[in-house]
N, C-alpha and C. Protein backbone atom coordinates (compact mmCIF):
# COMPACT_ATOMS: atom_id res chain seq x y z
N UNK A 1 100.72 165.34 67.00
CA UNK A 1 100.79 165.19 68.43
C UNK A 1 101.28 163.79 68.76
N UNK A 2 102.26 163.90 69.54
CA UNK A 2 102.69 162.41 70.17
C UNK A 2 102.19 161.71 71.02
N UNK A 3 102.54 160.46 71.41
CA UNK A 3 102.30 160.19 72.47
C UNK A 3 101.98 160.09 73.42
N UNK A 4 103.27 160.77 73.86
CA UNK A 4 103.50 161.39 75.34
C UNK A 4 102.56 162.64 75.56
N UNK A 5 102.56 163.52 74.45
CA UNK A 5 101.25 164.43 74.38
C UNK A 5 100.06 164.46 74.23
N UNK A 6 99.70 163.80 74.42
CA UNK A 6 98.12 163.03 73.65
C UNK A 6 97.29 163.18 75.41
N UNK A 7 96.01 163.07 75.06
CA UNK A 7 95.60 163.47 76.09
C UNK A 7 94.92 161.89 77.05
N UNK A 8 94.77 162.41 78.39
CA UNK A 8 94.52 161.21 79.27
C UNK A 8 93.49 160.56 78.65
N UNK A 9 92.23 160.39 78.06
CA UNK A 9 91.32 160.06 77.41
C UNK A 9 92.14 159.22 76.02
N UNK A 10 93.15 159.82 75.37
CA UNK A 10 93.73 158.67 74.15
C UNK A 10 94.44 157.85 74.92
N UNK A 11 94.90 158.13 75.99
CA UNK A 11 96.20 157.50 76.24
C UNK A 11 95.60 155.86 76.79
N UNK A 12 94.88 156.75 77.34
CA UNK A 12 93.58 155.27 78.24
C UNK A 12 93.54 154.59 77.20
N UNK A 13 92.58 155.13 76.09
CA UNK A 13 92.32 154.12 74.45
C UNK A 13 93.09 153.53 74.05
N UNK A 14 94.54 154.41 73.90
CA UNK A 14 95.47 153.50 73.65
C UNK A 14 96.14 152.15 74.30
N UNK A 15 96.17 152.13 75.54
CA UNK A 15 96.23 151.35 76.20
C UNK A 15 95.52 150.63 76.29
N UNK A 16 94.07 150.30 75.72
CA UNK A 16 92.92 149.33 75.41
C UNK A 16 93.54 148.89 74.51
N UNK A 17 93.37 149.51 73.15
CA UNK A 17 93.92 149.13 71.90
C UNK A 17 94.85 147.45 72.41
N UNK A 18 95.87 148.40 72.67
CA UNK A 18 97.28 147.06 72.92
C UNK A 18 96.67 146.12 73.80
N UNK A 19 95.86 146.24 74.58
CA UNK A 19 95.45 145.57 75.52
C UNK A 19 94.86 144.35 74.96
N UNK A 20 93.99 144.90 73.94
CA UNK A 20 92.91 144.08 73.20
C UNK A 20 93.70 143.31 72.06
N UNK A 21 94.58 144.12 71.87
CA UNK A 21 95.67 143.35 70.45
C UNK A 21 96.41 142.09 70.89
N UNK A 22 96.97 142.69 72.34
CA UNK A 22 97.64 141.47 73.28
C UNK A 22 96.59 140.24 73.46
N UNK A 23 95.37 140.41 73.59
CA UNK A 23 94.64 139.50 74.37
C UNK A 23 94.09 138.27 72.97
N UNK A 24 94.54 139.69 71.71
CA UNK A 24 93.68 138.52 70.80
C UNK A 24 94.95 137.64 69.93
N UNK A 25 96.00 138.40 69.97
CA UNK A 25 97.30 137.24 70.09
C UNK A 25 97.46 136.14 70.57
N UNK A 26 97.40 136.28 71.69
CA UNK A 26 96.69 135.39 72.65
C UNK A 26 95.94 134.00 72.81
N UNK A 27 94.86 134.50 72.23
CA UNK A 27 94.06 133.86 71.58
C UNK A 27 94.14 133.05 70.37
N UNK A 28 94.76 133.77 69.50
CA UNK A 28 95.72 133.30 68.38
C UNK A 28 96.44 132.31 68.54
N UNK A 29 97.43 132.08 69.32
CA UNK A 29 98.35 131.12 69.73
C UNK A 29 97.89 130.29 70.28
N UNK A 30 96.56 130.55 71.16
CA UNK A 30 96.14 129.11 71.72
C UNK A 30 95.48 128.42 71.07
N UNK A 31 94.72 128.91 69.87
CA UNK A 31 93.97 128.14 69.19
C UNK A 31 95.21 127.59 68.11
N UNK A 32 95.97 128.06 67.86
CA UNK A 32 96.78 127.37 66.65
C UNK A 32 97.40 126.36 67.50
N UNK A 33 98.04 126.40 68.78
CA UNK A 33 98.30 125.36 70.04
C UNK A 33 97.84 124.15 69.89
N UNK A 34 96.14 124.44 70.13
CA UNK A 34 95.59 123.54 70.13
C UNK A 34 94.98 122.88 69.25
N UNK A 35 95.01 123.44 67.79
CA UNK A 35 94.95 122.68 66.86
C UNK A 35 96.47 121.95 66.52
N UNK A 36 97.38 122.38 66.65
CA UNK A 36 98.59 121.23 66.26
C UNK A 36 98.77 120.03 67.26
N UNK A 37 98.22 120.45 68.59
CA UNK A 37 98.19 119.06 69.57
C UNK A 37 96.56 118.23 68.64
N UNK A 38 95.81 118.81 68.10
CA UNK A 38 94.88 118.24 68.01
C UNK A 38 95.02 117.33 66.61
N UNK A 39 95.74 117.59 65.54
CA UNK A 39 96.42 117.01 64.38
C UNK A 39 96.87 115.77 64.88
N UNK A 40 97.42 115.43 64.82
CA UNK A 40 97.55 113.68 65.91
C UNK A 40 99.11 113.71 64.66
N UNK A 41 99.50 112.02 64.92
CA UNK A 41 100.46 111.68 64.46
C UNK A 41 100.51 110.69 63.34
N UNK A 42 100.84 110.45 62.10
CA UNK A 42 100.83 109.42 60.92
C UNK A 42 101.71 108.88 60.87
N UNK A 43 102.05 108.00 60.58
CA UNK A 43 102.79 107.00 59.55
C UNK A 43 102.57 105.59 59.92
N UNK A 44 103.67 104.71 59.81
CA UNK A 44 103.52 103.09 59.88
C UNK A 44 104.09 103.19 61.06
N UNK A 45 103.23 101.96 62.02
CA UNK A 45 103.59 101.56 63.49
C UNK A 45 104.09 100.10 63.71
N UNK A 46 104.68 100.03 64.72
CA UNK A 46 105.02 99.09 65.15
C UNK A 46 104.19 98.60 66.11
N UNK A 47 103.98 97.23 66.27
CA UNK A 47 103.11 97.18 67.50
C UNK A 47 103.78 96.21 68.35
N UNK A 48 103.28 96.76 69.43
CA UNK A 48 104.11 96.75 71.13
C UNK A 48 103.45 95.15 71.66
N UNK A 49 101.78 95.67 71.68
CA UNK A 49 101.60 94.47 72.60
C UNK A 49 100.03 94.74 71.58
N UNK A 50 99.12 94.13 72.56
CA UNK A 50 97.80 94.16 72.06
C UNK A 50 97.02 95.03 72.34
N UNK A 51 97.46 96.44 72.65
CA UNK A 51 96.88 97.63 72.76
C UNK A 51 97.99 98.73 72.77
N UNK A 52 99.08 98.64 72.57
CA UNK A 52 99.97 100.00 72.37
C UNK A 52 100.67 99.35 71.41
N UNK A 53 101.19 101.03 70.47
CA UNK A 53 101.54 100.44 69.23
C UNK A 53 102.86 101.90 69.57
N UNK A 54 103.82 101.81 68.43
CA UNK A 54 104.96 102.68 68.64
C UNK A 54 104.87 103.59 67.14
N UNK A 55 104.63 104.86 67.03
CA UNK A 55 104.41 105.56 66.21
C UNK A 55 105.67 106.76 65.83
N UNK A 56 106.32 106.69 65.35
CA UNK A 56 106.91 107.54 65.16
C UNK A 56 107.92 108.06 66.44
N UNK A 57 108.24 107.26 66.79
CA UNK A 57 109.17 107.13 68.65
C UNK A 57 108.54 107.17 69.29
N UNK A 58 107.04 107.50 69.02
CA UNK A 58 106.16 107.76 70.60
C UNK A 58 105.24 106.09 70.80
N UNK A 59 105.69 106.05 72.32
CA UNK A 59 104.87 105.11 72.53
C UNK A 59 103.00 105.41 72.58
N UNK A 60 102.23 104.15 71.88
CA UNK A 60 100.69 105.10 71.71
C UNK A 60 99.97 103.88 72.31
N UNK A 61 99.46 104.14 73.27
CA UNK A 61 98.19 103.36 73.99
C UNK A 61 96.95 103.37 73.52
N UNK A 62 96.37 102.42 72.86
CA UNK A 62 94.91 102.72 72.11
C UNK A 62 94.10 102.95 72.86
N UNK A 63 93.51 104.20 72.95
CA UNK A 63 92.39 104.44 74.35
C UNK A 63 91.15 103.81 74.12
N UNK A 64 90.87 103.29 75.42
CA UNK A 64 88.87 102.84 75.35
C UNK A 64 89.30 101.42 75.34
N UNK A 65 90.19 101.01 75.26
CA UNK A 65 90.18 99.05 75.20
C UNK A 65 91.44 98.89 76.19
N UNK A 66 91.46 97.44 76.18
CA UNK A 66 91.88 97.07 77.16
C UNK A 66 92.13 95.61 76.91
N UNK A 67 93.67 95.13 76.18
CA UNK A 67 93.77 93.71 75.96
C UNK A 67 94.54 92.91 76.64
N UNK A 68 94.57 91.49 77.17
CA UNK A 68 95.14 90.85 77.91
C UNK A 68 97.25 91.23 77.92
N UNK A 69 97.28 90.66 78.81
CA UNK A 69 98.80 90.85 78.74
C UNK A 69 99.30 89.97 77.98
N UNK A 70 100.64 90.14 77.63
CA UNK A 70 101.45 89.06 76.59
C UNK A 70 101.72 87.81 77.20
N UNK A 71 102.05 87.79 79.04
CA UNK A 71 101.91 86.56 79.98
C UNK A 71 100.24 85.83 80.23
N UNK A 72 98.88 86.61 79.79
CA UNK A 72 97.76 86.24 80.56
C UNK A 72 98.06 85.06 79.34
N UNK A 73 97.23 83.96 80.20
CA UNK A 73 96.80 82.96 79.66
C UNK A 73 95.47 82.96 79.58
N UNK A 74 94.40 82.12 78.20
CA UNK A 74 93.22 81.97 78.58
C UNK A 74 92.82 80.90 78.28
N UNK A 75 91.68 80.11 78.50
CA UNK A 75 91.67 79.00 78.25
C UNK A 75 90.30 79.20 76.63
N UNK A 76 90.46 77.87 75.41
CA UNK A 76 89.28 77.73 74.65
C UNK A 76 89.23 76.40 74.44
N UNK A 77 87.93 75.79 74.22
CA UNK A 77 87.95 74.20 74.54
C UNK A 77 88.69 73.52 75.35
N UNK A 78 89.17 73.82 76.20
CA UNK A 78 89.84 73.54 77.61
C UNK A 78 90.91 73.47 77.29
N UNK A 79 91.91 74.24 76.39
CA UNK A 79 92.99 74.25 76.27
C UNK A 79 93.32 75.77 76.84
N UNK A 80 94.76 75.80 77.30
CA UNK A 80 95.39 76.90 77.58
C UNK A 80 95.79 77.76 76.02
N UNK A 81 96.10 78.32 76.18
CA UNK A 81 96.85 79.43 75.22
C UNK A 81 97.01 81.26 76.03
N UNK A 82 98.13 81.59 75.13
CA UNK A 82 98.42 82.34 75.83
C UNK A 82 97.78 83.94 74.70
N UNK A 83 96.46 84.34 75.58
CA UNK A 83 95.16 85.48 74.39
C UNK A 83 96.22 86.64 74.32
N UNK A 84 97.37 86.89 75.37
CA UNK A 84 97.91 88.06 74.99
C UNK A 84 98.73 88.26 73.91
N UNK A 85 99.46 87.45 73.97
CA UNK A 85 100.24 87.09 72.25
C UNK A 85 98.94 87.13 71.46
N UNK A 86 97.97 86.59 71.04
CA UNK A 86 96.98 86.03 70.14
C UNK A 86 96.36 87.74 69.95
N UNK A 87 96.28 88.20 70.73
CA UNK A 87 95.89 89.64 70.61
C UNK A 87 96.85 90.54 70.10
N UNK A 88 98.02 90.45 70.28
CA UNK A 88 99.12 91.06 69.36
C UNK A 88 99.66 90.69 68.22
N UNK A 89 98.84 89.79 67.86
CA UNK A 89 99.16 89.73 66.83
C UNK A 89 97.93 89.57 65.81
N UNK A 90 97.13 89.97 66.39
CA UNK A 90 96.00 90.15 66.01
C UNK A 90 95.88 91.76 65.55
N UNK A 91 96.59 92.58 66.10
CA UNK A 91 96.68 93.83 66.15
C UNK A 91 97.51 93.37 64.52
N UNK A 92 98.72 93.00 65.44
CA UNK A 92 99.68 93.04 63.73
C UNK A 92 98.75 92.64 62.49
N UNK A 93 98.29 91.72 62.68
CA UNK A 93 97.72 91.65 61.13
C UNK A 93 96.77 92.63 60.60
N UNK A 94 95.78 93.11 61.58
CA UNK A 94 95.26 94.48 61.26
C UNK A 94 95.80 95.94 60.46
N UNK A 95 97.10 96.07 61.31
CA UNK A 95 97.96 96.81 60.81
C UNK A 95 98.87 96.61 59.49
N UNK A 96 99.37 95.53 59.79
CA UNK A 96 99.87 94.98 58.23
C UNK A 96 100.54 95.70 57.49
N UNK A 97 101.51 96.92 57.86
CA UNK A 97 102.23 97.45 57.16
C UNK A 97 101.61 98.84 56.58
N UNK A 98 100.66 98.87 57.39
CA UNK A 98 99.49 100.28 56.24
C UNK A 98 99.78 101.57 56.95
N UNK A 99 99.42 102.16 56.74
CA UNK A 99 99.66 103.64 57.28
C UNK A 99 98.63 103.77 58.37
N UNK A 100 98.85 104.51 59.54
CA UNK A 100 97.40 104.73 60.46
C UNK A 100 98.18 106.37 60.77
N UNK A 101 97.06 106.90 61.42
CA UNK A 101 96.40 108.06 61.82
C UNK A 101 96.52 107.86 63.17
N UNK A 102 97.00 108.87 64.46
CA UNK A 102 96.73 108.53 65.40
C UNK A 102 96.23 109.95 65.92
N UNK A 103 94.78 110.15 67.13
CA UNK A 103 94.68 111.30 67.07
C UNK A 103 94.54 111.27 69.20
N UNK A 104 95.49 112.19 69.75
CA UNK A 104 95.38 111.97 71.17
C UNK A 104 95.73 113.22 71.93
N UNK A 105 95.45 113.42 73.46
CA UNK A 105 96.30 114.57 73.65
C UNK A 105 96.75 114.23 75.21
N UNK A 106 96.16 113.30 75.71
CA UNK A 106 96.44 112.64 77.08
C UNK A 106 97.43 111.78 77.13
N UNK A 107 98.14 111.93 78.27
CA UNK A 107 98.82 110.64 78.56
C UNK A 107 98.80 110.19 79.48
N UNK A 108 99.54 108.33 79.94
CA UNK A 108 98.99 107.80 80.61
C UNK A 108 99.70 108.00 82.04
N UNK A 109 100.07 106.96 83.16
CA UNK A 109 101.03 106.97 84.17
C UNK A 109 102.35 106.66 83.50
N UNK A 110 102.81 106.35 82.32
CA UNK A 110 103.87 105.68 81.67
C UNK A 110 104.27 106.31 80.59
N UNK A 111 103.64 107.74 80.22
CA UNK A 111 104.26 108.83 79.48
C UNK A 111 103.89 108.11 77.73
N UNK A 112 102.37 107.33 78.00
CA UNK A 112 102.63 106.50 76.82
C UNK A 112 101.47 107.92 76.38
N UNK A 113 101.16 108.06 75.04
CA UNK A 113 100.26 108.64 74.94
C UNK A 113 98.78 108.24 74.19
N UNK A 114 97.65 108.16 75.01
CA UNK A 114 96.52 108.03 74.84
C UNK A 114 96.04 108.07 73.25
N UNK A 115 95.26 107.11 72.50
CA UNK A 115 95.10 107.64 71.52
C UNK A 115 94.37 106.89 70.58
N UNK A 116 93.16 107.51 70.05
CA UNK A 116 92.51 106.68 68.92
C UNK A 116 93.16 106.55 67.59
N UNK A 117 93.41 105.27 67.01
CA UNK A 117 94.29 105.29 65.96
C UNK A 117 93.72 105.03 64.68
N UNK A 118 93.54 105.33 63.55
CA UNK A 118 92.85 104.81 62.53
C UNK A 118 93.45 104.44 60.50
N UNK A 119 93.49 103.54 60.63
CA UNK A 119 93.63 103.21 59.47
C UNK A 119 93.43 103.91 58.29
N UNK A 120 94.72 104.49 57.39
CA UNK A 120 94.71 105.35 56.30
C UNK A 120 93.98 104.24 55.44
N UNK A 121 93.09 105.16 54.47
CA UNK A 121 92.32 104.55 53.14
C UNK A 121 91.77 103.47 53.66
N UNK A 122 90.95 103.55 54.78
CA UNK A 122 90.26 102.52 55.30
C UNK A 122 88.52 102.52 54.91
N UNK A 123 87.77 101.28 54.93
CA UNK A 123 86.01 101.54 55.04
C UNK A 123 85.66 102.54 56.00
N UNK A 124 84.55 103.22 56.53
CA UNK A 124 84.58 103.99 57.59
C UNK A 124 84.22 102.76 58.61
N UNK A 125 83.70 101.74 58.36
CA UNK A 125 83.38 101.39 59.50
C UNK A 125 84.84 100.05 59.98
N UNK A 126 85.34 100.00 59.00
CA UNK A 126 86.83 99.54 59.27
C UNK A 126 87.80 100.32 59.67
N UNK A 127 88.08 101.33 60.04
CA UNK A 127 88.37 102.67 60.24
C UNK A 127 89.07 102.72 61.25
N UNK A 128 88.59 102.70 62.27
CA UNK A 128 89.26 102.62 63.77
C UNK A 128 89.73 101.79 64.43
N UNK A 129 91.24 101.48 64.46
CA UNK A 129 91.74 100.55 64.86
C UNK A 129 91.03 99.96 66.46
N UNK A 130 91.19 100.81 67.32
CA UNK A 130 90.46 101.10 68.36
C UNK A 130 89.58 100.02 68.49
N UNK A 131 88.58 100.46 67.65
CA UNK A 131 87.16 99.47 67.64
C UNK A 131 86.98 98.24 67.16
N UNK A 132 88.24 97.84 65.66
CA UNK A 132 87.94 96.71 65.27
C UNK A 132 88.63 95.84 66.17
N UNK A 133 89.63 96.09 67.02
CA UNK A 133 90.06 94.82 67.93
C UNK A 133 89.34 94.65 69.14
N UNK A 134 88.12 95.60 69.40
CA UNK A 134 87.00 95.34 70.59
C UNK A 134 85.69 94.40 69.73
N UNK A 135 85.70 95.03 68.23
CA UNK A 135 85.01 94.45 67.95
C UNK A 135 85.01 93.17 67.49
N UNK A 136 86.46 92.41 67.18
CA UNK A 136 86.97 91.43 66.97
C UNK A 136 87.47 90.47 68.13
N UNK A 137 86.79 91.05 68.92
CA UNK A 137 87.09 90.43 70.11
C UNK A 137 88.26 90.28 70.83
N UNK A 138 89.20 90.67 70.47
CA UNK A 138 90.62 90.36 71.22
C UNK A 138 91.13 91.75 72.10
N UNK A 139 89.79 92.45 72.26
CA UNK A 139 90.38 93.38 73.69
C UNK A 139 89.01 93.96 73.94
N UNK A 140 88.96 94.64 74.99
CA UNK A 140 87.40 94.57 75.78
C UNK A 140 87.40 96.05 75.84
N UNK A 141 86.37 96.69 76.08
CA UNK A 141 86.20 98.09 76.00
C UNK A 141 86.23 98.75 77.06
N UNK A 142 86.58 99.47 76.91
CA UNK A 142 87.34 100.58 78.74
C UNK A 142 87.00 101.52 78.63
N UNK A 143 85.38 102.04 77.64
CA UNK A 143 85.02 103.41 77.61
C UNK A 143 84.78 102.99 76.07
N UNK A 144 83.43 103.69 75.67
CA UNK A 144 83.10 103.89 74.44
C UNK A 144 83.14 102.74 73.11
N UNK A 145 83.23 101.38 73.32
CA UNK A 145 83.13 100.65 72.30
C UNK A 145 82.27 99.44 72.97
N UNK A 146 81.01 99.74 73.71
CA UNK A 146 80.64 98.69 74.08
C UNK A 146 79.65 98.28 73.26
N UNK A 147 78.99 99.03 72.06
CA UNK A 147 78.18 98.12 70.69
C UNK A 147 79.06 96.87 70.27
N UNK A 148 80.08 97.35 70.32
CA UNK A 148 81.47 96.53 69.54
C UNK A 148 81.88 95.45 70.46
N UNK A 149 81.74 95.81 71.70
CA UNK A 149 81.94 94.42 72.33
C UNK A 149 80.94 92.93 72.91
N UNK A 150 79.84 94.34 72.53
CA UNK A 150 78.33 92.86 72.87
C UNK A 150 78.65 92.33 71.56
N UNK A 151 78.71 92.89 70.48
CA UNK A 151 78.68 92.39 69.22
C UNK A 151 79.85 91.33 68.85
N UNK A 152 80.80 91.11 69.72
CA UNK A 152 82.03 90.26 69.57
C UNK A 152 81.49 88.93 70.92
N UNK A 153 81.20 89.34 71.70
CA UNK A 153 80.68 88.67 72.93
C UNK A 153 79.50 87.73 71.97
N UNK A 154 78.57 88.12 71.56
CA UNK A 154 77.29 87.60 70.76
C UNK A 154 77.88 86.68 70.14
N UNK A 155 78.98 87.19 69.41
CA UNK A 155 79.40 86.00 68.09
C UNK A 155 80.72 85.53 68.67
N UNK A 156 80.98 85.38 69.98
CA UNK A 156 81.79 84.60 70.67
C UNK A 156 83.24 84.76 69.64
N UNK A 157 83.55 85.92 69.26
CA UNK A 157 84.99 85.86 68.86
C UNK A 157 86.01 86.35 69.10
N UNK A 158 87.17 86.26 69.36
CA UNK A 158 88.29 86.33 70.07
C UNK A 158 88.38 85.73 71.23
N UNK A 159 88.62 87.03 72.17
CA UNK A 159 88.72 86.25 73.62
C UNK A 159 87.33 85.39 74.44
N UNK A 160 85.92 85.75 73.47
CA UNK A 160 84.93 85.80 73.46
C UNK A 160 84.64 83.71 73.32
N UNK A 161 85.30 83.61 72.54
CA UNK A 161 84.68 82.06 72.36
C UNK A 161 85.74 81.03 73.34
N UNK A 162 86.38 81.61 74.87
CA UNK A 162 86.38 81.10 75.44
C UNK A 162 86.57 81.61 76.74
N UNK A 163 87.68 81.28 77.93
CA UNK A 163 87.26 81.25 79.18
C UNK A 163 88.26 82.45 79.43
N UNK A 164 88.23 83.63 79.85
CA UNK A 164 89.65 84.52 79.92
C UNK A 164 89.17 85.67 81.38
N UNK A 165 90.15 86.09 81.98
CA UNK A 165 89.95 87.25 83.20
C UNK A 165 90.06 87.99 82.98
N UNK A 166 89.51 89.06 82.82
CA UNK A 166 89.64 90.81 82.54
C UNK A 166 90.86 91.16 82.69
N UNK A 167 91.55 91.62 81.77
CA UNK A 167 93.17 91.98 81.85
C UNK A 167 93.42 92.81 83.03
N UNK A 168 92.32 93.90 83.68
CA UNK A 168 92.91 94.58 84.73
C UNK A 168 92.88 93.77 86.02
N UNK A 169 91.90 93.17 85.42
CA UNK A 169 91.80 91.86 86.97
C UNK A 169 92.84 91.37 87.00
N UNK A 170 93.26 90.63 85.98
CA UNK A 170 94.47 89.46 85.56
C UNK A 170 95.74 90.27 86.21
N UNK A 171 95.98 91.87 85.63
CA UNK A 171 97.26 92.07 86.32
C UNK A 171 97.09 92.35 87.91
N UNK A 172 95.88 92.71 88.54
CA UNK A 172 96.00 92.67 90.09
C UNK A 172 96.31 91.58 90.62
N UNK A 173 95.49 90.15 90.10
CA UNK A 173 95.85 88.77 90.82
C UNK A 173 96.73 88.19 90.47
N UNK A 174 97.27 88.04 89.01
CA UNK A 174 98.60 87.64 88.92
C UNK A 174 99.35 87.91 88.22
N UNK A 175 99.64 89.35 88.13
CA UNK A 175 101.08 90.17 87.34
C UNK A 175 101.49 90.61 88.28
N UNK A 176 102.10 89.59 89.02
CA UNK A 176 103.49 90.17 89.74
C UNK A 176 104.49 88.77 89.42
N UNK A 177 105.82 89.46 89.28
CA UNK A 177 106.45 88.59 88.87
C UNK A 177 107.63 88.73 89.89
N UNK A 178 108.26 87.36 90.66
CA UNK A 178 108.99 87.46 91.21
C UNK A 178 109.09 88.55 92.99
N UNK A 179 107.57 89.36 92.78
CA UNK A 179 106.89 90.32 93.81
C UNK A 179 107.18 91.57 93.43
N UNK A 180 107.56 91.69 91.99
CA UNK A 180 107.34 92.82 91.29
C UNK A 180 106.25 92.82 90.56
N UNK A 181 105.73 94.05 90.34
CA UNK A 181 104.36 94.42 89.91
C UNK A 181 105.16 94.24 87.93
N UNK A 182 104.00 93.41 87.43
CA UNK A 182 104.48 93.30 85.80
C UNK A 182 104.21 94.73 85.18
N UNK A 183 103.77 95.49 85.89
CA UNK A 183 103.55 96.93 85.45
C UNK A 183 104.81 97.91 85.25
N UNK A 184 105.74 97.52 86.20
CA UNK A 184 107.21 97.98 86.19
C UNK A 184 107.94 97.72 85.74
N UNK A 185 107.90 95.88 85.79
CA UNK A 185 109.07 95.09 84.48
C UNK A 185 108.48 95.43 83.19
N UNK A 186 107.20 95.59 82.92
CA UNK A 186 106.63 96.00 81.51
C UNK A 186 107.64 97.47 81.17
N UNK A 187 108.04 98.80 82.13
CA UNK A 187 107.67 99.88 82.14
C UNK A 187 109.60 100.13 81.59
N UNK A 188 110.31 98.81 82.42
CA UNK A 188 112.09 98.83 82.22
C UNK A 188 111.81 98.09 81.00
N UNK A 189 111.20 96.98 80.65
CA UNK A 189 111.86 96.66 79.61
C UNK A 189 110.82 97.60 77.90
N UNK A 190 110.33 98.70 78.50
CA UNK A 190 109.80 99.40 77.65
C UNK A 190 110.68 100.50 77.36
N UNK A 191 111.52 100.96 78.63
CA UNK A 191 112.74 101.93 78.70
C UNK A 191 114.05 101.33 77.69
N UNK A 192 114.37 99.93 77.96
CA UNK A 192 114.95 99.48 77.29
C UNK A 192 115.29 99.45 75.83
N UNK A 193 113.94 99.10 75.44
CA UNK A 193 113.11 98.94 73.68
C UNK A 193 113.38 100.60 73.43
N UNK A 194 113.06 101.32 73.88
CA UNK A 194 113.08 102.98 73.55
C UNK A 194 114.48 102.95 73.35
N UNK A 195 115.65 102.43 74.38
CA UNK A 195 116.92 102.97 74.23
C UNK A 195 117.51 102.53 72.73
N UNK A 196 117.31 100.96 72.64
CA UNK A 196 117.73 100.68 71.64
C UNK A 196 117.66 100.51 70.45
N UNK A 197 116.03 101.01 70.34
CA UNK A 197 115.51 101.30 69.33
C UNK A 197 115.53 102.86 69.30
């Protein structure tokens, strides 16, 4: 008996059947979806500034911190210096050529993407890039690393053993450059770096 002959009672079933086959396809695809967004990205990075690093063409914002700009200045023993450089390159030496792990699925206003990054063949508690530059003091925590930042604050290191403004403060009162917001000249000459790199 076919199909088309089959009676209103199979035909119904049948139409569950597919229904249920469709739905768990479905299902199928979203979970495999969301495990390949959830796999993150590897190899060796470049680093941008003192909290975004460039992974594999994608620009990657280390989520949960928050480090001065490459213009903030801060002061230690009453000298100036400029913590945003000192923080990027603070990053760089961290990184040092090693392999990291990056694992994210958000992105930001700047298409950068959100992301905890972590050091291949690392200690576990050396592990997370993320944390050791909150915990090293050269960027402040913006969600979830605040053991790591009393603990850098306590032992006064990085931005910690001297006088500095909260980077989001710093860019409201004075990242504007020329009466452009440094958020935009950051954002062209980030368009730039993408083109020609």
């Amino acid at each position: 008996m076919g199909i088309f002959f089959a009676s209103r009672r199979s035909r119904k079933r049948l139409l569950i059947d597919w229904l249920l086959i469709l739905l768990l396809l479905a299902g199928v695809t979203l979970i495999f979806k969301i495990n390949a967004d959830d796999s993150g990205i590897g190899g060796k990075a470049f680093v941008v500034d003192g909290d975004t690093i460039k992974l594999d063409d994608r620009i990657i914002r280390l989520s949960g911190i928050d480090a001065p700009e490459r213009e903030q200045e801060c002061t230690r023993a009453n000298r100036a210096y400029f913590c945003g450089k000192s923080a990027t390159r603070h990053l760089r030496k961290i990184i040092n050529g090693k392999r990291l792990f990056c694992k994210g699925w958000q992105y930001d206003i700047y298409n950068r993407m959100l992301a905890e990054c972590y050091l291949a063949f690392a200690t576990p508690k050396q592990q997370s890039v993320n944390a050791r530059m909150v915990r090293d003091g050269w960027a402040l925590s913006y969600g979830g690393y605040s053991s790591e930042e009393r603990s850098a604050k306590k032992l006064a290191r990085g931005l910690w053993s001297g006088q500095f403004d909260i980077p989001s403060n710093w860019r409201q009162t004075r990242g504007k450059l020329n009466g452009v917001d440094v958020d935009i000249v950051q954002t062209i000459r980030n368009w730039i770096r993408n083109i020609i790199n």
